[in-house]
PDB file of N, CA and C in Angstrom:
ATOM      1  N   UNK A   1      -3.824  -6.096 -17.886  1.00  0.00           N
ATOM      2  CA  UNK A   1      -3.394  -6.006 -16.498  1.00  0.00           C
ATOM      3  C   UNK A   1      -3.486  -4.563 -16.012  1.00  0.00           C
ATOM      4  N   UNK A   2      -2.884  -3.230 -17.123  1.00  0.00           N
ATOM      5  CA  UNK A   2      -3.170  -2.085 -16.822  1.00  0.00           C
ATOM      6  C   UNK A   2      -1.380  -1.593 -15.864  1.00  0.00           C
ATOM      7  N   UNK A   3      -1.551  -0.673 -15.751  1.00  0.00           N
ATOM      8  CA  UNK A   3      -0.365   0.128 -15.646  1.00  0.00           C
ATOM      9  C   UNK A   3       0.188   0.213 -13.931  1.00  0.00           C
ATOM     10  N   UNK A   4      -1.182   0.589 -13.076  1.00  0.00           N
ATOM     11  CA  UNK A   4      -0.876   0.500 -11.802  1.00  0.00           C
ATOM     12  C   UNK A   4      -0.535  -0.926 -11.485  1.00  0.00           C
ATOM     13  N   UNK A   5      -1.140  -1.981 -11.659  1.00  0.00           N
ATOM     14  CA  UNK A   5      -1.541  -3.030 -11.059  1.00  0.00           C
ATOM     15  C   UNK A   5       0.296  -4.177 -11.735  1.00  0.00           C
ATOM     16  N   UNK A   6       0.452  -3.540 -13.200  1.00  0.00           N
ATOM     17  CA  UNK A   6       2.197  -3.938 -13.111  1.00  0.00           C
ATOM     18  C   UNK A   6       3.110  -3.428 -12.618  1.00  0.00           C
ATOM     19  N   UNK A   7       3.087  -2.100 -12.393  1.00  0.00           N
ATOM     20  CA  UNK A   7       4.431  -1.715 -12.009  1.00  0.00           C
ATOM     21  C   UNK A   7       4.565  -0.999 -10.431  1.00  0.00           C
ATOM     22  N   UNK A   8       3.365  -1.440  -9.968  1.00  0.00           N
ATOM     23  CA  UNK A   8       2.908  -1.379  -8.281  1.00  0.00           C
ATOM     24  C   UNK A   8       2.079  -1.953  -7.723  1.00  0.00           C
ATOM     25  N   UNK A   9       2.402  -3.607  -8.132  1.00  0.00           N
ATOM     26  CA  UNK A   9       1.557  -4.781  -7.039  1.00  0.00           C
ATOM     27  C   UNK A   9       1.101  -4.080  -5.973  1.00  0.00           C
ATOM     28  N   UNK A  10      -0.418  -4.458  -5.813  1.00  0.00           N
ATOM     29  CA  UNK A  10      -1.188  -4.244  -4.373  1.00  0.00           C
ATOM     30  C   UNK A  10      -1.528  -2.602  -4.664  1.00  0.00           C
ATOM     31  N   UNK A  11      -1.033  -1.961  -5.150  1.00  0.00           N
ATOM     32  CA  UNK A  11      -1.530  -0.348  -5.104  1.00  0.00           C
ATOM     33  C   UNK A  11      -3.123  -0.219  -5.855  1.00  0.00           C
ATOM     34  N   UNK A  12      -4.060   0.342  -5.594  1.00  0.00           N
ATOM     35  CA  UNK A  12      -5.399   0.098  -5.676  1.00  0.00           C
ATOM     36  C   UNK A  12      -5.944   1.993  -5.996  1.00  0.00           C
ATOM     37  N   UNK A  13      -6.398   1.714  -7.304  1.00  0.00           N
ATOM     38  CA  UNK A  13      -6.816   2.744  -7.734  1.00  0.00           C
ATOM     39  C   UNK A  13      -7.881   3.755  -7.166  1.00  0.00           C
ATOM     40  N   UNK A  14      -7.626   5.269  -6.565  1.00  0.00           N
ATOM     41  CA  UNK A  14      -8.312   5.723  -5.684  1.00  0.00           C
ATOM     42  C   UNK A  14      -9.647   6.273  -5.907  1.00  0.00           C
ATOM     43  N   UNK A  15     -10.637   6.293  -5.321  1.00  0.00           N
ATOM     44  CA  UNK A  15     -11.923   6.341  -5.521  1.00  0.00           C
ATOM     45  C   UNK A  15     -11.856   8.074  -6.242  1.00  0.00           C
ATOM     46  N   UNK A  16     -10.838   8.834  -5.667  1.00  0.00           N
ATOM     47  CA  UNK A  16     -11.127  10.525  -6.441  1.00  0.00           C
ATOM     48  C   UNK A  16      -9.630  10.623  -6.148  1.00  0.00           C
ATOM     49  N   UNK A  17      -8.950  11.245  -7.212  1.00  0.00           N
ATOM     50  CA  UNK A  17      -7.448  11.514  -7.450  1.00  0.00           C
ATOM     51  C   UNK A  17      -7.039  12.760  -5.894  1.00  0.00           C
ATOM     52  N   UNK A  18      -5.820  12.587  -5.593  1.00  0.00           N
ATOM     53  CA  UNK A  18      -5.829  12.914  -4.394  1.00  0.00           C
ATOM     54  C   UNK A  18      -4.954  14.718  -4.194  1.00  0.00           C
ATOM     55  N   UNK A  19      -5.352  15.559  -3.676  1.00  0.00           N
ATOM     56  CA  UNK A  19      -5.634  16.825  -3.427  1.00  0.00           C
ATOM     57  C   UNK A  19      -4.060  17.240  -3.233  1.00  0.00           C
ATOM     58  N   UNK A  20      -3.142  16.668  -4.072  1.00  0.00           N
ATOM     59  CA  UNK A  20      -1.784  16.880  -4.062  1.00  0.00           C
ATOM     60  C   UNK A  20      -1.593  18.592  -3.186  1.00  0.00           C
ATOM     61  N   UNK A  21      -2.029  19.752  -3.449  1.00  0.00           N
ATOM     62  CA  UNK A  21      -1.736  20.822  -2.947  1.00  0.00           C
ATOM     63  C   UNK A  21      -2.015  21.149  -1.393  1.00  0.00           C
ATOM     64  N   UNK A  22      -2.988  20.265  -0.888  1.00  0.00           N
ATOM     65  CA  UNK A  22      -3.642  20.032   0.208  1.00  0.00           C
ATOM     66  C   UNK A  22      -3.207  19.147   1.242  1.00  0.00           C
ATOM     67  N   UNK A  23      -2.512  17.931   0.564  1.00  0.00           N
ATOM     68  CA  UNK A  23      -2.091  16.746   1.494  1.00  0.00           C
ATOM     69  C   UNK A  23      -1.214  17.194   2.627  1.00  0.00           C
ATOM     70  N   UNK A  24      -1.387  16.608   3.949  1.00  0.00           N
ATOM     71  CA  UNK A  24      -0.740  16.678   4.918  1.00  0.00           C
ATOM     72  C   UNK A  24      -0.174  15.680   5.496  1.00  0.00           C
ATOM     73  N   UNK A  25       0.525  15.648   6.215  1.00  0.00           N
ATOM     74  CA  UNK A  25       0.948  14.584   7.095  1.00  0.00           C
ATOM     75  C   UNK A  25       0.223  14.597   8.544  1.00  0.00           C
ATOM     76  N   UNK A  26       0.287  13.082   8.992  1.00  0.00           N
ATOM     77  CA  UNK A  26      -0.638  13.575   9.972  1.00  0.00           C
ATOM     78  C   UNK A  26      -0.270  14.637  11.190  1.00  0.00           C
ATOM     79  N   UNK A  27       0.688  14.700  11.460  1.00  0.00           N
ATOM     80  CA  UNK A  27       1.367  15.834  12.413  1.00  0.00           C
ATOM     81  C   UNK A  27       0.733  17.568  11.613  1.00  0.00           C
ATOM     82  N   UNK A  28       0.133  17.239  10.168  1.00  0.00           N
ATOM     83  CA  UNK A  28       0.136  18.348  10.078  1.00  0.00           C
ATOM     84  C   UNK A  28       1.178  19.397   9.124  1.00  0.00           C
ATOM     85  N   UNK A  29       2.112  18.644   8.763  1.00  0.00           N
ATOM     86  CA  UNK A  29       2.798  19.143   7.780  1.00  0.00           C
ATOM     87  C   UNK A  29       2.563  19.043   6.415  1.00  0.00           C
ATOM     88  N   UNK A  30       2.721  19.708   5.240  1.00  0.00           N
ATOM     89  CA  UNK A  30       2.775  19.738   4.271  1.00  0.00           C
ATOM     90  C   UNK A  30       3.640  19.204   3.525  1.00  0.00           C
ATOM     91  N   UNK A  31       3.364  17.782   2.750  1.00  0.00           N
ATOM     92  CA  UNK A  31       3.800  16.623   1.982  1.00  0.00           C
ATOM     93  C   UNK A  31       4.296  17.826   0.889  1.00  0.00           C
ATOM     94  N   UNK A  32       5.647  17.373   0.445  1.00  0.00           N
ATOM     95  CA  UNK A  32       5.863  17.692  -1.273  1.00  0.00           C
ATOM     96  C   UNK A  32       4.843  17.282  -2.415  1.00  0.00           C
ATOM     97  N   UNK A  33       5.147  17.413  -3.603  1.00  0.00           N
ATOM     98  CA  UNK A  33       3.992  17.276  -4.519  1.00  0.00           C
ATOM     99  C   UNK A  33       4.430  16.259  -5.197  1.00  0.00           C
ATOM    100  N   UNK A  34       5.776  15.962  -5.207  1.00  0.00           N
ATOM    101  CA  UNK A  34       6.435  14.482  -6.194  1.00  0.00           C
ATOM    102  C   UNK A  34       6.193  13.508  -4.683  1.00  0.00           C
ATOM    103  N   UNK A  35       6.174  13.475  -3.226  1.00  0.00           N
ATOM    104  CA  UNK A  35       6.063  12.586  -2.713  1.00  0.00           C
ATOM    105  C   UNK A  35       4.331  12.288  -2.454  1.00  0.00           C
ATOM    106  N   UNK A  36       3.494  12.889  -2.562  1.00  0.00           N
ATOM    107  CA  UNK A  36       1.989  12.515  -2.444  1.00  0.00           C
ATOM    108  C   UNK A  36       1.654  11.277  -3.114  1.00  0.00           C
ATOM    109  N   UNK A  37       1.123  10.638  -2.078  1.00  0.00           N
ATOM    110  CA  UNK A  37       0.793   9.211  -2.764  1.00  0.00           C
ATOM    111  C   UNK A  37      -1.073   9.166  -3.705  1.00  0.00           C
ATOM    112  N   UNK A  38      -1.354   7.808  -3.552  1.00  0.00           N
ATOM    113  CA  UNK A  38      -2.799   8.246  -4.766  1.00  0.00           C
ATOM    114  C   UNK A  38      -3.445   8.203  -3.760  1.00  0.00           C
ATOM    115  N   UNK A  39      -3.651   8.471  -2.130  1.00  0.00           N
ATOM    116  CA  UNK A  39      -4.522   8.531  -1.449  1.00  0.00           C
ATOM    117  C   UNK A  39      -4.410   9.604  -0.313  1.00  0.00           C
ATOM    118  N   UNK A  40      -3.246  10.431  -0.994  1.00  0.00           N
ATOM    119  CA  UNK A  40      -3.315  11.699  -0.314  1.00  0.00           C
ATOM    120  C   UNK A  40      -2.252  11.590   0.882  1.00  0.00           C
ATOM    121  N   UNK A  41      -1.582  10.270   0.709  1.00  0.00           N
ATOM    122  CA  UNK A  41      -0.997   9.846   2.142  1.00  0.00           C
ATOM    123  C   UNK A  41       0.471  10.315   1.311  1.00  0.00           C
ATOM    124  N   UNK A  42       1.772  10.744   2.610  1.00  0.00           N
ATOM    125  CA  UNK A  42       3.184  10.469   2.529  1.00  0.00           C
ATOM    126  C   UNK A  42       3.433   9.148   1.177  1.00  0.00           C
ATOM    127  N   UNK A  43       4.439   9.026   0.079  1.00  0.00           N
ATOM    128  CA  UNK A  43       4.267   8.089  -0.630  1.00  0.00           C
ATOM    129  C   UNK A  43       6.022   8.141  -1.208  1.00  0.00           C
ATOM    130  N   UNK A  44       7.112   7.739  -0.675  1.00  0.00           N
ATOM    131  CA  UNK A  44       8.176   7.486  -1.534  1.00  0.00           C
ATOM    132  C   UNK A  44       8.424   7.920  -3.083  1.00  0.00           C
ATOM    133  N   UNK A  45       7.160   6.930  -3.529  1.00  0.00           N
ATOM    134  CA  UNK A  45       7.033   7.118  -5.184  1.00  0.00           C
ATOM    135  C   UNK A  45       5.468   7.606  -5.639  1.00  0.00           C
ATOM    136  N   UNK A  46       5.054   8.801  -4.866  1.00  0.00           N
ATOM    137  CA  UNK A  46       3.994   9.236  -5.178  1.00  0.00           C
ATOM    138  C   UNK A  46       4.082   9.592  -6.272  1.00  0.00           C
ATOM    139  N   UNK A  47       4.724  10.837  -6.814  1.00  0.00           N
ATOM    140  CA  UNK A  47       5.099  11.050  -8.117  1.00  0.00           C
ATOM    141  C   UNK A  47       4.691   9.742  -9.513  1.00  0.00           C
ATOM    142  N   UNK A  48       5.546   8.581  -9.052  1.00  0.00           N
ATOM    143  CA  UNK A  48       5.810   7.479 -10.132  1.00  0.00           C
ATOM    144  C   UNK A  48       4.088   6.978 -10.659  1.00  0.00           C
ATOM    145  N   UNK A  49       3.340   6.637  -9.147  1.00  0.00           N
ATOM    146  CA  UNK A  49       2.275   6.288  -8.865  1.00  0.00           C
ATOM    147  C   UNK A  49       1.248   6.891  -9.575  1.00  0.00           C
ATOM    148  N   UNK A  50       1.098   8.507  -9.227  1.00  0.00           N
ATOM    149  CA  UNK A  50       0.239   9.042 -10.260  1.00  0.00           C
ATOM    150  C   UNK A  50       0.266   9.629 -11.257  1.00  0.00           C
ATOM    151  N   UNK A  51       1.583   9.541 -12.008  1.00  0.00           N
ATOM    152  CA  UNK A  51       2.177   8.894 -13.484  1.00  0.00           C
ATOM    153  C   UNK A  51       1.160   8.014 -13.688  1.00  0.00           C
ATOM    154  N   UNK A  52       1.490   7.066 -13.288  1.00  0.00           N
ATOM    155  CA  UNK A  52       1.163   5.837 -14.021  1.00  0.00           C
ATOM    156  C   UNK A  52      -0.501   5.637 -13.760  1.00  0.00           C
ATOM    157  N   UNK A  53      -0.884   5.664 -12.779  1.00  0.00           N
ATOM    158  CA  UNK A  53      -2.777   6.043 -12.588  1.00  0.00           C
ATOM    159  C   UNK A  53      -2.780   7.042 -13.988  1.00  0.00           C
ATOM    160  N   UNK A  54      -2.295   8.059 -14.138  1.00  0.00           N
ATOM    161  CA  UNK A  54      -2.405   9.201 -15.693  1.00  0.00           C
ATOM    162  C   UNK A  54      -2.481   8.145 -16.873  1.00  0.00           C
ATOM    163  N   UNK A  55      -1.778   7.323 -16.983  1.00  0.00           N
ATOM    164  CA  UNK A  55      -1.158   6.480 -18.411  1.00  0.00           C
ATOM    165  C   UNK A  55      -2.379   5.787 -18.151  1.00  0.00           C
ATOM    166  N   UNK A  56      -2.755   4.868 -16.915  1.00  0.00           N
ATOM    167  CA  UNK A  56      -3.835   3.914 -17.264  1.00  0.00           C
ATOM    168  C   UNK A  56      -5.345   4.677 -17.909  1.00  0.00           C
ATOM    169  N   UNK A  57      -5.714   5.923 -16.874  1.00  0.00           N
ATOM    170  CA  UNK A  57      -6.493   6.516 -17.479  1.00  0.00           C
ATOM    171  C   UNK A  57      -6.398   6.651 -19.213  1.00  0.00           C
ATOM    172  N   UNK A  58      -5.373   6.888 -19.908  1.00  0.00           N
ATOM    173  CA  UNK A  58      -5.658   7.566 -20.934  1.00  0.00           C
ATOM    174  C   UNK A  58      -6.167   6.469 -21.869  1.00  0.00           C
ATOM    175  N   UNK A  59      -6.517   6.205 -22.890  1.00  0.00           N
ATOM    176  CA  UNK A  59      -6.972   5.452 -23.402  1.00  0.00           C
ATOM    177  C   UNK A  59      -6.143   5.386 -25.007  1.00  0.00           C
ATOM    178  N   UNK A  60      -5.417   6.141 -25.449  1.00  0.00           N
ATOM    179  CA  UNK A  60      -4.525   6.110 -26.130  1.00  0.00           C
ATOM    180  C   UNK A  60      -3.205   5.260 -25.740  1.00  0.00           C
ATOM    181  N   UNK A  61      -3.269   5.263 -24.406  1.00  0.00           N
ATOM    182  CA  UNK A  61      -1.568   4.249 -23.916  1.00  0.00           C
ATOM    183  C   UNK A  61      -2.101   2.961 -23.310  1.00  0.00           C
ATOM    184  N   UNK A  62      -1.818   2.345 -24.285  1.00  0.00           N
ATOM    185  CA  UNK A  62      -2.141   0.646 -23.811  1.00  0.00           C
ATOM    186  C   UNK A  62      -0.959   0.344 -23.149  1.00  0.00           C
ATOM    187  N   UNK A  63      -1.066  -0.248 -21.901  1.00  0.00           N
ATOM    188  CA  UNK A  63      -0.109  -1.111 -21.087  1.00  0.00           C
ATOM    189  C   UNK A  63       0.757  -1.988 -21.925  1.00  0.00           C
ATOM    190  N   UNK A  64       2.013  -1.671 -21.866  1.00  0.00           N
ATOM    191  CA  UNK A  64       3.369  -1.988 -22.481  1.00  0.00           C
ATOM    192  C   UNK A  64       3.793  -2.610 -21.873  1.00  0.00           C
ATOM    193  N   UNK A  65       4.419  -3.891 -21.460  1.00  0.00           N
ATOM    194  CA  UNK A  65       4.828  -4.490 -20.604  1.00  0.00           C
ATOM    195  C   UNK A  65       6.169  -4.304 -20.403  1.00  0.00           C
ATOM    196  N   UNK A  66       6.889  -3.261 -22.312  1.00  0.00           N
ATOM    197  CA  UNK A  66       8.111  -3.120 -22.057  1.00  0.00           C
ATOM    198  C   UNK A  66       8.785  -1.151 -21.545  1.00  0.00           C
ATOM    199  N   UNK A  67       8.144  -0.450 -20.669  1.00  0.00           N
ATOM    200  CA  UNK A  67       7.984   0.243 -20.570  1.00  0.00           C
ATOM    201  C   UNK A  67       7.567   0.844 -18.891  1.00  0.00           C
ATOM    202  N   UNK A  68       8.699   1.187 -17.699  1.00  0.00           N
ATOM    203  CA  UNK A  68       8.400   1.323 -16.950  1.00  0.00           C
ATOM    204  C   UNK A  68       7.952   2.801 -16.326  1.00  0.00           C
ATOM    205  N   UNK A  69       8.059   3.432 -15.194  1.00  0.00           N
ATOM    206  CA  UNK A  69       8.168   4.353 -14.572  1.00  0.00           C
ATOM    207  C   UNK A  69       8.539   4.398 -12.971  1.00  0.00           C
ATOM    208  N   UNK A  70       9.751   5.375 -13.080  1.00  0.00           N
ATOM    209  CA  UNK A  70      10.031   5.812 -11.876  1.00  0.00           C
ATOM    210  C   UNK A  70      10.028   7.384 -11.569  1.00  0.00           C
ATOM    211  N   UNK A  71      10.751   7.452 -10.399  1.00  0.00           N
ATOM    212  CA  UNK A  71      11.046   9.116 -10.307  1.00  0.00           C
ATOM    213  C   UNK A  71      12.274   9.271  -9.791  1.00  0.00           C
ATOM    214  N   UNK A  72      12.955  10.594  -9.808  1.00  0.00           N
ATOM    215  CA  UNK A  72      14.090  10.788  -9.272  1.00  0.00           C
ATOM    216  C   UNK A  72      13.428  11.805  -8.804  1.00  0.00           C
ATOM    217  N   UNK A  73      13.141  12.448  -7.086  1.00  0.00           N
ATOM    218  CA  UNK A  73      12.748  13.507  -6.711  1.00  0.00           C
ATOM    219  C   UNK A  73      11.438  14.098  -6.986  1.00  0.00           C
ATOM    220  N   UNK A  74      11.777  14.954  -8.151  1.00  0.00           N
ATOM    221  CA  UNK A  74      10.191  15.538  -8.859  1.00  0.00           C
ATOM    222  C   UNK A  74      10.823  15.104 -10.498  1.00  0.00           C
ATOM    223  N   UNK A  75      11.200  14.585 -10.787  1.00  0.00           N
ATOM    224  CA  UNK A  75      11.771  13.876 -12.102  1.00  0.00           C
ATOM    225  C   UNK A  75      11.129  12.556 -12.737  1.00  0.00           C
ATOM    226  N   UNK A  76      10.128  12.403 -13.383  1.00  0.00           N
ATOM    227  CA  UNK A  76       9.713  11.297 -13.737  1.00  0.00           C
ATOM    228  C   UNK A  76      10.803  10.246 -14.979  1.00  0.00           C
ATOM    229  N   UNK A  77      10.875   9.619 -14.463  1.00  0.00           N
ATOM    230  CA  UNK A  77      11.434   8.703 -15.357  1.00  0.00           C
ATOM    231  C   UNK A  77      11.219   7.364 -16.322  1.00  0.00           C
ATOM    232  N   UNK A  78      11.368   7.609 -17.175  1.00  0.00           N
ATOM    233  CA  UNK A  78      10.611   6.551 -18.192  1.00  0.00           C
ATOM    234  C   UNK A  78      11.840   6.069 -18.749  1.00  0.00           C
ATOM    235  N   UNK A  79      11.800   4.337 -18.790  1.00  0.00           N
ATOM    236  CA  UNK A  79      12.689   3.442 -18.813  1.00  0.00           C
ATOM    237  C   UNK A  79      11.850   2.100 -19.804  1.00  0.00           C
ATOM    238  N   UNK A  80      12.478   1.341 -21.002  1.00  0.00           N
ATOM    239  CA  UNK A  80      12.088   0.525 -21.458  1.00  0.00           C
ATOM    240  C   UNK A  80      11.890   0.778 -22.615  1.00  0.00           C
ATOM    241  N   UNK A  81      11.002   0.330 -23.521  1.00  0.00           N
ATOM    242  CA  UNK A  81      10.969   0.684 -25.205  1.00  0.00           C
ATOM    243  C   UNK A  81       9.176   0.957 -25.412  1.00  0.00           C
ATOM    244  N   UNK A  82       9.369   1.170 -26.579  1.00  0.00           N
ATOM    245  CA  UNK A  82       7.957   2.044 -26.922  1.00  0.00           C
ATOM    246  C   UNK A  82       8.260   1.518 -28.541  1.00  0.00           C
ATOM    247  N   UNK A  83       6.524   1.176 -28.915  1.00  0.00           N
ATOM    248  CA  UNK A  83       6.629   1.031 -30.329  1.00  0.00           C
ATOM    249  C   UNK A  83       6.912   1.981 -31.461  1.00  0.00           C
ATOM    250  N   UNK A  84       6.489   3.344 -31.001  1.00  0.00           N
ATOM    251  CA  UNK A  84       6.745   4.670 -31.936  1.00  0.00           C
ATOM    252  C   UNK A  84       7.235   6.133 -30.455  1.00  0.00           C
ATOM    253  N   UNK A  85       7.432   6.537 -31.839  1.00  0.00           N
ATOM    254  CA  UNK A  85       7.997   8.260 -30.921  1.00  0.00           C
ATOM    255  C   UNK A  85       6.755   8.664 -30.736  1.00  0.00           C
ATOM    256  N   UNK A  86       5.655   8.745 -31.670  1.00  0.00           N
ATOM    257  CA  UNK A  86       4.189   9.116 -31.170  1.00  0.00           C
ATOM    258  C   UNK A  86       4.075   8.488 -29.586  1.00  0.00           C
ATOM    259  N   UNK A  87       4.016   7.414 -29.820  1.00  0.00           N
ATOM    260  CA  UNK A  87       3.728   7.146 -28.017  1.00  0.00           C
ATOM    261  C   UNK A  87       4.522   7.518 -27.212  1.00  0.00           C
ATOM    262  N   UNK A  88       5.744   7.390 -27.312  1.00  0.00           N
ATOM    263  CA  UNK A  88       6.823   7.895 -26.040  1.00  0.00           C
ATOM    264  C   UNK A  88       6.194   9.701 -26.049  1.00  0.00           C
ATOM    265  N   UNK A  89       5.967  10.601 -27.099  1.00  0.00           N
ATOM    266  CA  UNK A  89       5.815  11.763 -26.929  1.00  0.00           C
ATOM    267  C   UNK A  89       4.196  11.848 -26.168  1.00  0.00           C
ATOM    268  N   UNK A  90       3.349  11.239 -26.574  1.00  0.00           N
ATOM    269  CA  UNK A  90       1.985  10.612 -25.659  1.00  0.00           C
ATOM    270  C   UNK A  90       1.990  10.693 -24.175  1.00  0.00           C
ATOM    271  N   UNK A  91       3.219   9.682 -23.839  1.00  0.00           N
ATOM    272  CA  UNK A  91       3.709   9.401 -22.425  1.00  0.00           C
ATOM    273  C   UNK A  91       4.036  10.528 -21.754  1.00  0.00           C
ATOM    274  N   UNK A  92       5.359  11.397 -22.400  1.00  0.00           N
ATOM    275  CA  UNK A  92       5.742  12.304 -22.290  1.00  0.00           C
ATOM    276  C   UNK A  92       4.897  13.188 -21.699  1.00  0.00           C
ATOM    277  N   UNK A  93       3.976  13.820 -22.904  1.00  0.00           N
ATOM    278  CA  UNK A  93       2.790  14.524 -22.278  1.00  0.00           C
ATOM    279  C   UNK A  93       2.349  14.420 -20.745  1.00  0.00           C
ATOM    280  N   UNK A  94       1.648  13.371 -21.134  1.00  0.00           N
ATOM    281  CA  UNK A  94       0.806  12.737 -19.978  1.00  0.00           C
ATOM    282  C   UNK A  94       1.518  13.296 -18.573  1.00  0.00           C
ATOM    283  N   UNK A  95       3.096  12.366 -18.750  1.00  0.00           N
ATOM    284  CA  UNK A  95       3.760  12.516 -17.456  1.00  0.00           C
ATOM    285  C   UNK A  95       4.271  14.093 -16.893  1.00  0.00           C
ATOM    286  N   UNK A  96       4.520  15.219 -17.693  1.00  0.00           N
ATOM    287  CA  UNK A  96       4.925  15.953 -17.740  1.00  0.00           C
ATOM    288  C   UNK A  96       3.124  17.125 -16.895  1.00  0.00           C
ATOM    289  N   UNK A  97       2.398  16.347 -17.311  1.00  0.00           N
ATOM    290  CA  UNK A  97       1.145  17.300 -16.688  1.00  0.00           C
ATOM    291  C   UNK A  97       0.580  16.888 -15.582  1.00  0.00           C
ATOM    292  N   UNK A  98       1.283  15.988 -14.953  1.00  0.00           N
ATOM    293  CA  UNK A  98       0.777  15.263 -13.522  1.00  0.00           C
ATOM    294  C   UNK A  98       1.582  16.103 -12.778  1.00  0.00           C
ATOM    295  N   UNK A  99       0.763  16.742 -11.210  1.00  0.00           N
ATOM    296  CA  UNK A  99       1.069  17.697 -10.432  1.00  0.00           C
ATOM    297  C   UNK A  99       2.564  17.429  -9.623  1.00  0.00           C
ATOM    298  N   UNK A 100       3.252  17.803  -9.273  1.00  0.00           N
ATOM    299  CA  UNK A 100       4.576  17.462  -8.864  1.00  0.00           C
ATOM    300  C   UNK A 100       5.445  17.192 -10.124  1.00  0.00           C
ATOM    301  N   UNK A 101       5.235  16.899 -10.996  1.00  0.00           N
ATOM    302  CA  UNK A 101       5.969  16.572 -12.599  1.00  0.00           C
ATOM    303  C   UNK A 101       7.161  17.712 -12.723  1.00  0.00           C
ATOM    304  N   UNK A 102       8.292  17.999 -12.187  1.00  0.00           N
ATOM    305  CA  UNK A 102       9.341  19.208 -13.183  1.00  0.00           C
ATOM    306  C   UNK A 102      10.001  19.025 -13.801  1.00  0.00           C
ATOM    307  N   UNK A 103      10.084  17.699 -14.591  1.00  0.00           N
ATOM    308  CA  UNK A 103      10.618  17.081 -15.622  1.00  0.00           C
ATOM    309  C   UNK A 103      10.350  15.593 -15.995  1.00  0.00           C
ATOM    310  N   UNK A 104      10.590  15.299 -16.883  1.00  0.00           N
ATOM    311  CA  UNK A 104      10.592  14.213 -17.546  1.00  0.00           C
ATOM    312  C   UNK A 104      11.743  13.342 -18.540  1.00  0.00           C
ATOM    313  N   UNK A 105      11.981  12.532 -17.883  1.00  0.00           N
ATOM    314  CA  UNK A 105      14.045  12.436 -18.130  1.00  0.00           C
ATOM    315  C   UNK A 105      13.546  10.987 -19.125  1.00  0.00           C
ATOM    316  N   UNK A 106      13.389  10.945 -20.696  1.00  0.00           N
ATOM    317  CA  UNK A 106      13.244   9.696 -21.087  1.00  0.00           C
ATOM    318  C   UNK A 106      14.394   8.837 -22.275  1.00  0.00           C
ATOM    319  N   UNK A 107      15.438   9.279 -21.323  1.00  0.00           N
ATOM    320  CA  UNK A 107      16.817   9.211 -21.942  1.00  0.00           C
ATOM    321  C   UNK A 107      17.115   7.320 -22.198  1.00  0.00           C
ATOM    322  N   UNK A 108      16.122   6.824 -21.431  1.00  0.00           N
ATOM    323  CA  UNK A 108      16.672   5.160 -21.493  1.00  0.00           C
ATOM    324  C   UNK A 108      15.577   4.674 -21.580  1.00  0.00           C
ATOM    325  N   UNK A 109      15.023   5.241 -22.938  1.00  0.00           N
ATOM    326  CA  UNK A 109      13.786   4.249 -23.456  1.00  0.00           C
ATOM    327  C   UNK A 109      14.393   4.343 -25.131  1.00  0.00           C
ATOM    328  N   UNK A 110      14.062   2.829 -25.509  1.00  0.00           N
ATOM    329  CA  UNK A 110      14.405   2.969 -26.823  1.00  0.00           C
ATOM    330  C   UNK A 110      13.154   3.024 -27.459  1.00  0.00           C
ATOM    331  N   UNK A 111      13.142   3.288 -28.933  1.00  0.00           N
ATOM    332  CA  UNK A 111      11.795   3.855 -29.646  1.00  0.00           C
ATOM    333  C   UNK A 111      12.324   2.718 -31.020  1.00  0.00           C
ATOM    334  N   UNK A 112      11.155   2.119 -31.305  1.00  0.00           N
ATOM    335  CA  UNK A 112      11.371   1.210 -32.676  1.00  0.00           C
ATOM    336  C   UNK A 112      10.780  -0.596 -31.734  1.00  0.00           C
TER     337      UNK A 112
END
């Protein structure tokens, strides 16, 4: 099923990852970097979004069905279980190097 397509019905993977430092609103203002969505637009859970576009890309993190993502702010949050600490630290990575990322809170995922 893949990572976007579970944990953000209808969200559609963008033809070129989107210019987080650049994005505007249309008035012209300058979007935060945890709210940029994957198409460059204003996005609630932009942050969460291109998290998780990161995880599908990688090819080491197979879609977990028990294993979500959110954000708090610029806080990514990872929620659910993971088969090893190798992968949660995998995830970790991953999420921690996506632009807007200033933390990574994975206090309520169990490992085993």
């Amino acid at each position: 099923m893949g990572w976007l397509s579970r944990i953000f019905p209808g969200s559609k993977k963008p033809a070129k990852p989107p210019a987080v430092k650049q994005a505007k609103t249309e008035a012209g203002e300058a979007i935060p970097p945890e709210r940029v969505g994957l198409d460059g637009e204003y996005d609630q859970s932009g942050l969460a979004k291109r998290v998780v576009l990161a995880f599908d890309e990688d090819p080491q993190l197979d879609d977990l069905e028990r294993l979500w993502v959110a954000q708090t702010g610029s806080t990514v949050v990872l929620k659910g279980e993971v088969p090893s600490q190798d992968y949660l630290d995998r995830a970790i990575s991953i999420a921690q190097s996506v632009e807007g990322a200033t933390a990574v809170d994975s206090s309520q995922v169990k490992v085993g």
